[in-house]
C-alpha atoms as a PDB file:
ATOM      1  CA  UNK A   1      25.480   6.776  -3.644  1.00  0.00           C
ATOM      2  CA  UNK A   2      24.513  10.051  -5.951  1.00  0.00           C
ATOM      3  CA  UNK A   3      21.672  12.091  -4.693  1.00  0.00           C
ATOM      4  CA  UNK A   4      18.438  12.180  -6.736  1.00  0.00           C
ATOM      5  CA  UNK A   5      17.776  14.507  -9.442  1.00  0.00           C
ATOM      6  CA  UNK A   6      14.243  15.736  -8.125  1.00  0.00           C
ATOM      7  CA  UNK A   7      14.296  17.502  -5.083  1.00  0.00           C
ATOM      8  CA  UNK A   8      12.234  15.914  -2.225  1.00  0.00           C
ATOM      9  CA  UNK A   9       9.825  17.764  -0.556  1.00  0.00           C
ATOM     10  CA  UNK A  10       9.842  18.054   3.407  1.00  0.00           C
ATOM     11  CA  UNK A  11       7.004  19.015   5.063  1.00  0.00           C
ATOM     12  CA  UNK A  12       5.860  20.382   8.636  1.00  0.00           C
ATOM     13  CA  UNK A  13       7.315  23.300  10.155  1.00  0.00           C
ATOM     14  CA  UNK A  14      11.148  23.079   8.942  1.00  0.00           C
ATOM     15  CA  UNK A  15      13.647  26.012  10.005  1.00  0.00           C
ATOM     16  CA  UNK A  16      16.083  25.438   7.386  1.00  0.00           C
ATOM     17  CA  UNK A  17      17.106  23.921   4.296  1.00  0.00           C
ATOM     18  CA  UNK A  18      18.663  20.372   6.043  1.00  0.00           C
ATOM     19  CA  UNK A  19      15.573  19.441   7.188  1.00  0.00           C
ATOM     20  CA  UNK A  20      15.585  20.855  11.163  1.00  0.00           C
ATOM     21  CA  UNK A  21      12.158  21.906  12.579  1.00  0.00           C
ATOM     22  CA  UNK A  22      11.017  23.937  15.332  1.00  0.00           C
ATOM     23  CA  UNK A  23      11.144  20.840  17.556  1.00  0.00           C
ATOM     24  CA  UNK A  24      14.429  19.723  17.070  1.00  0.00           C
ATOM     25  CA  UNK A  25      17.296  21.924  15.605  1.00  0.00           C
ATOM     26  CA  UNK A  26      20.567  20.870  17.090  1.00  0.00           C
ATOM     27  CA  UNK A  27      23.577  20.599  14.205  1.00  0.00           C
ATOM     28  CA  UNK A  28      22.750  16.633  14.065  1.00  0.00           C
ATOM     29  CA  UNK A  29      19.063  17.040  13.367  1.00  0.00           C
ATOM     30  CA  UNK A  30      19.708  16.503   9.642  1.00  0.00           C
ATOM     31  CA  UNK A  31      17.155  13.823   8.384  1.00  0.00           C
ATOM     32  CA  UNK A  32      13.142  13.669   7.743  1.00  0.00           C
ATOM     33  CA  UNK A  33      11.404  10.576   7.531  1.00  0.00           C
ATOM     34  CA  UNK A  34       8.839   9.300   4.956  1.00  0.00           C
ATOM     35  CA  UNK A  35       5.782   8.955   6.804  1.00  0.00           C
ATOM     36  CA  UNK A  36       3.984   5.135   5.768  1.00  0.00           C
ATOM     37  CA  UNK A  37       0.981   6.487   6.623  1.00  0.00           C
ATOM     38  CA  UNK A  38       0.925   9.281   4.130  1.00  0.00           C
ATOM     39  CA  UNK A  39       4.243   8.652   1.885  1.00  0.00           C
ATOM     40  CA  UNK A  40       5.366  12.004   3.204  1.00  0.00           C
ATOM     41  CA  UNK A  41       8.504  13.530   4.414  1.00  0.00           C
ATOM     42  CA  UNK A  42       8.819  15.532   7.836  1.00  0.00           C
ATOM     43  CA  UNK A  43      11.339  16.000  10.314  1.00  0.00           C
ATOM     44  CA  UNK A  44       9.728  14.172  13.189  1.00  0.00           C
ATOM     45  CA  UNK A  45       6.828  12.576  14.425  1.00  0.00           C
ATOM     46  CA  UNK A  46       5.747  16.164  16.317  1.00  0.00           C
ATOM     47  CA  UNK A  47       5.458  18.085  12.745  1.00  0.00           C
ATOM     48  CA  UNK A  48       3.450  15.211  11.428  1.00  0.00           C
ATOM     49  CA  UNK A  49       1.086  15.012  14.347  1.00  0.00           C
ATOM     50  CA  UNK A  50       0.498  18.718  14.012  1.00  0.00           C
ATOM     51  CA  UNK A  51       0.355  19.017   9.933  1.00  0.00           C
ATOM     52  CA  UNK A  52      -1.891  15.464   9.179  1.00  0.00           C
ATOM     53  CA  UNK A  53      -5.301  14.619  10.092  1.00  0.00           C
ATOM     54  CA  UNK A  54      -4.359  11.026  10.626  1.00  0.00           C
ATOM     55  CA  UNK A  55      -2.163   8.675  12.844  1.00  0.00           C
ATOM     56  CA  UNK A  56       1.231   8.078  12.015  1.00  0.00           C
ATOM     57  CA  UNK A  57       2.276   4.778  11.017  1.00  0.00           C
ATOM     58  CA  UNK A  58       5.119   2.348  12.025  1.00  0.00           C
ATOM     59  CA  UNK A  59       7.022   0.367   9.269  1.00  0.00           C
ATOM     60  CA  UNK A  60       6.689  -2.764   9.642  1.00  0.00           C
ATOM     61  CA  UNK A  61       9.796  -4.758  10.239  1.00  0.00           C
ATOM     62  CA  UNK A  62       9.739  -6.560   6.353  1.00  0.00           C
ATOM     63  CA  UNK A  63       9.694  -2.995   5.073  1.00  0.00           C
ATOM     64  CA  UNK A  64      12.978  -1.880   6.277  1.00  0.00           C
ATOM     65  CA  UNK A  65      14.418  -1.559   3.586  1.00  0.00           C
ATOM     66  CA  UNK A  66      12.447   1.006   2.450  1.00  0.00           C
ATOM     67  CA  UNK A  67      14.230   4.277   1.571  1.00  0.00           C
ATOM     68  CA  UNK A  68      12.731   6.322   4.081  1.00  0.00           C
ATOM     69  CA  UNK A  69      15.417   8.843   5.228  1.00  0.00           C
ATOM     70  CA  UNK A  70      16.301  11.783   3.732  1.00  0.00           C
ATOM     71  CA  UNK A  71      19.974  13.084   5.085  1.00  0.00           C
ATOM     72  CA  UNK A  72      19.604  17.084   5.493  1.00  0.00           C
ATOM     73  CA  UNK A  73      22.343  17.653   4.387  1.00  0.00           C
ATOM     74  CA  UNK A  74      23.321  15.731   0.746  1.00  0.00           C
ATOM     75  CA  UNK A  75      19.666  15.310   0.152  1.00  0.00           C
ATOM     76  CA  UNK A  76      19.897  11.052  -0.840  1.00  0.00           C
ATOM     77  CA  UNK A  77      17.579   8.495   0.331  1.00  0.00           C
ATOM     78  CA  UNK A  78      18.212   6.086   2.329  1.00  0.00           C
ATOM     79  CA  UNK A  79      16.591   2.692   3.179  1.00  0.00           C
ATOM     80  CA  UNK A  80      15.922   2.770   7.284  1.00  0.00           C
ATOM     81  CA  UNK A  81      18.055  -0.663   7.565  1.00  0.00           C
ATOM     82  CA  UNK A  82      21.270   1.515   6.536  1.00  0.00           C
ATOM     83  CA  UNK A  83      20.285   4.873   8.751  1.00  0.00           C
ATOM     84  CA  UNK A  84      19.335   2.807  11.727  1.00  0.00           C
ATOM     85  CA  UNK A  85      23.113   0.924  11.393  1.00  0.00           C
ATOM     86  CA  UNK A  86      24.781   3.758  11.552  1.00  0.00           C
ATOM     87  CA  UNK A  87      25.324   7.540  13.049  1.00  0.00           C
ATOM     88  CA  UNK A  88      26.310   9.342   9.696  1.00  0.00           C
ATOM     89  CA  UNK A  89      25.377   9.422   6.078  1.00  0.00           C
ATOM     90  CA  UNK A  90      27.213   7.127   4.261  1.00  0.00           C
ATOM     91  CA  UNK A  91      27.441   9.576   1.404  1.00  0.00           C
ATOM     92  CA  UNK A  92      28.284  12.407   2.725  1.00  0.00           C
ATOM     93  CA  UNK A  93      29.294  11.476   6.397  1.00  0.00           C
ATOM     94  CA  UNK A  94      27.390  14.296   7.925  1.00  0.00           C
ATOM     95  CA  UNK A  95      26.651  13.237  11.622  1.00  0.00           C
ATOM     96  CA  UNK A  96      23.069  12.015  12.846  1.00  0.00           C
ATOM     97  CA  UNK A  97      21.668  12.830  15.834  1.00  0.00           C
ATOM     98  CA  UNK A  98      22.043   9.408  17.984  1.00  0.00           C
ATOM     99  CA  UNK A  99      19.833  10.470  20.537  1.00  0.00           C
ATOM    100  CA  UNK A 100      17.218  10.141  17.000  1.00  0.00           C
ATOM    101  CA  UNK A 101      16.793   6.418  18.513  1.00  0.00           C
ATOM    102  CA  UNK A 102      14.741   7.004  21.576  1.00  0.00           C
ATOM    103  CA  UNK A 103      11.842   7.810  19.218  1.00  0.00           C
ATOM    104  CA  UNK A 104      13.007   4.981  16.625  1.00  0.00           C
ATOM    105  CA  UNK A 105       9.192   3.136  18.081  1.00  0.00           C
ATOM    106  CA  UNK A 106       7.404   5.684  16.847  1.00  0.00           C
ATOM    107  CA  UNK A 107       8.504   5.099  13.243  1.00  0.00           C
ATOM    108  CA  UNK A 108       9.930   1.686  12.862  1.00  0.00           C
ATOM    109  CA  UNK A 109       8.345  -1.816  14.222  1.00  0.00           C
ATOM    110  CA  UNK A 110      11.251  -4.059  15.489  1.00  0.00           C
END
Protein backbone atom coordinates (compact mmCIF):
# COMPACT_ATOMS: atom_id res chain seq x y z
CA UNK A 1 0.00 0.00 0.00
CA UNK A 2 1.60 3.64 -1.07
CA UNK A 3 0.31 6.56 0.83
CA UNK A 4 -1.79 9.17 -1.02
CA UNK A 5 -0.43 12.03 -2.79
CA UNK A 6 -2.75 14.76 -1.09
CA UNK A 7 -2.27 15.21 2.37
CA UNK A 8 -5.37 14.54 4.56
CA UNK A 9 -6.51 16.94 6.79
CA UNK A 10 -7.10 16.07 10.62
CA UNK A 11 -9.10 18.08 12.54
CA UNK A 12 -9.89 18.83 16.38
CA UNK A 13 -7.34 19.69 18.76
CA UNK A 14 -4.21 17.49 17.49
CA UNK A 15 -0.73 17.84 19.43
CA UNK A 16 1.36 16.62 16.74
CA UNK A 17 1.88 15.70 13.30
CA UNK A 18 0.69 11.65 13.75
CA UNK A 19 -2.51 12.55 14.56
CA UNK A 20 -2.44 12.51 18.78
CA UNK A 21 -4.81 15.02 20.52
CA UNK A 22 -5.05 16.48 23.80
CA UNK A 23 -7.19 13.51 24.87
CA UNK A 24 -5.16 10.79 23.99
CA UNK A 25 -1.33 11.05 23.30
CA UNK A 26 0.34 7.86 24.31
CA UNK A 27 3.11 6.58 21.45
CA UNK A 28 0.17 4.19 20.02
CA UNK A 29 -2.36 6.95 19.54
CA UNK A 30 -1.44 7.17 15.84
CA UNK A 31 -4.78 7.09 13.80
CA UNK A 32 -7.90 9.62 13.20
CA UNK A 33 -11.04 8.46 12.00
CA UNK A 34 -13.31 9.79 9.19
CA UNK A 35 -16.28 10.92 10.86
CA UNK A 36 -19.72 9.47 8.64
CA UNK A 37 -21.47 12.09 9.93
CA UNK A 38 -19.39 14.87 8.51
CA UNK A 39 -16.71 12.97 6.14
CA UNK A 40 -14.12 14.40 8.48
CA UNK A 41 -10.99 13.27 10.08
CA UNK A 42 -10.24 13.64 13.97
CA UNK A 43 -8.46 11.76 16.43
CA UNK A 44 -11.36 10.62 18.56
CA UNK A 45 -14.81 10.89 19.23
CA UNK A 46 -13.94 13.71 22.22
CA UNK A 47 -12.35 16.27 19.50
CA UNK A 48 -15.36 15.73 17.33
CA UNK A 49 -17.90 16.25 20.05
CA UNK A 50 -16.13 19.45 20.97
CA UNK A 51 -15.28 20.86 17.23
CA UNK A 52 -18.98 19.82 15.37
CA UNK A 53 -22.34 21.04 16.00
CA UNK A 54 -23.80 17.66 15.29
CA UNK A 55 -23.87 13.97 16.57
CA UNK A 56 -21.39 11.66 15.54
CA UNK A 57 -22.30 8.84 13.49
CA UNK A 58 -21.67 5.02 13.59
CA UNK A 59 -20.80 3.13 10.31
CA UNK A 60 -22.96 0.92 9.63
CA UNK A 61 -21.79 -2.63 9.48
CA UNK A 62 -22.14 -2.88 5.22
CA UNK A 63 -19.84 0.13 5.20
CA UNK A 64 -16.84 -1.39 6.66
CA UNK A 65 -14.99 -1.31 4.21
CA UNK A 66 -14.82 2.10 4.01
CA UNK A 67 -11.34 3.67 4.25
CA UNK A 68 -11.81 5.43 7.32
CA UNK A 69 -8.44 5.33 9.20
CA UNK A 70 -5.74 7.36 8.75
CA UNK A 71 -2.35 5.70 10.41
CA UNK A 72 -0.38 8.78 12.13
CA UNK A 73 2.33 7.81 11.23
CA UNK A 74 2.68 6.77 7.15
CA UNK A 75 -0.33 8.87 6.50
CA UNK A 76 -2.45 5.85 4.14
CA UNK A 77 -5.99 5.06 4.43
CA UNK A 78 -7.29 2.35 5.51
CA UNK A 79 -10.72 0.61 5.20
CA UNK A 80 -11.99 -0.03 9.11
CA UNK A 81 -12.37 -3.96 8.20
CA UNK A 82 -8.37 -4.05 7.91
CA UNK A 83 -7.61 -1.56 11.13
CA UNK A 84 -10.15 -3.31 13.26
CA UNK A 85 -8.20 -6.94 12.27
CA UNK A 86 -5.26 -5.91 13.34
CA UNK A 87 -2.92 -3.85 16.00
CA UNK A 88 -0.44 -2.21 13.42
CA UNK A 89 -0.42 -0.60 10.05
CA UNK A 90 0.04 -2.94 7.55
CA UNK A 91 2.20 -0.50 5.66
CA UNK A 92 4.26 0.72 7.84
CA UNK A 93 3.80 -1.58 10.98
CA UNK A 94 3.65 1.27 13.38
CA UNK A 95 1.73 -0.06 16.53
CA UNK A 96 -2.04 0.91 17.33
CA UNK A 97 -3.25 1.57 20.44
CA UNK A 98 -5.37 -1.78 21.32
CA UNK A 99 -6.98 -0.32 24.11
CA UNK A 100 -8.55 2.00 20.70
CA UNK A 101 -11.36 -0.90 20.90
CA UNK A 102 -13.22 -0.03 24.01
CA UNK A 103 -14.58 2.99 22.10
CA UNK A 104 -14.81 0.87 18.69
CA UNK A 105 -19.18 1.46 19.51
CA UNK A 106 -18.86 4.78 19.22
CA UNK A 107 -17.63 4.65 15.61
CA UNK A 108 -18.43 1.35 14.09
CA UNK A 109 -21.99 -0.64 14.24
CA UNK A 110 -21.26 -4.43 14.65
Amino acid sequence: MEPKDQAVVVHGPTVDDETRCIHYRTPLDIIAIKFKCCGRYYPCHLCHQETEAHTAQQWSAHEQDTKAILCGSCKIELPITTYRATDECPNCAAPFNPACALHAHLYFED
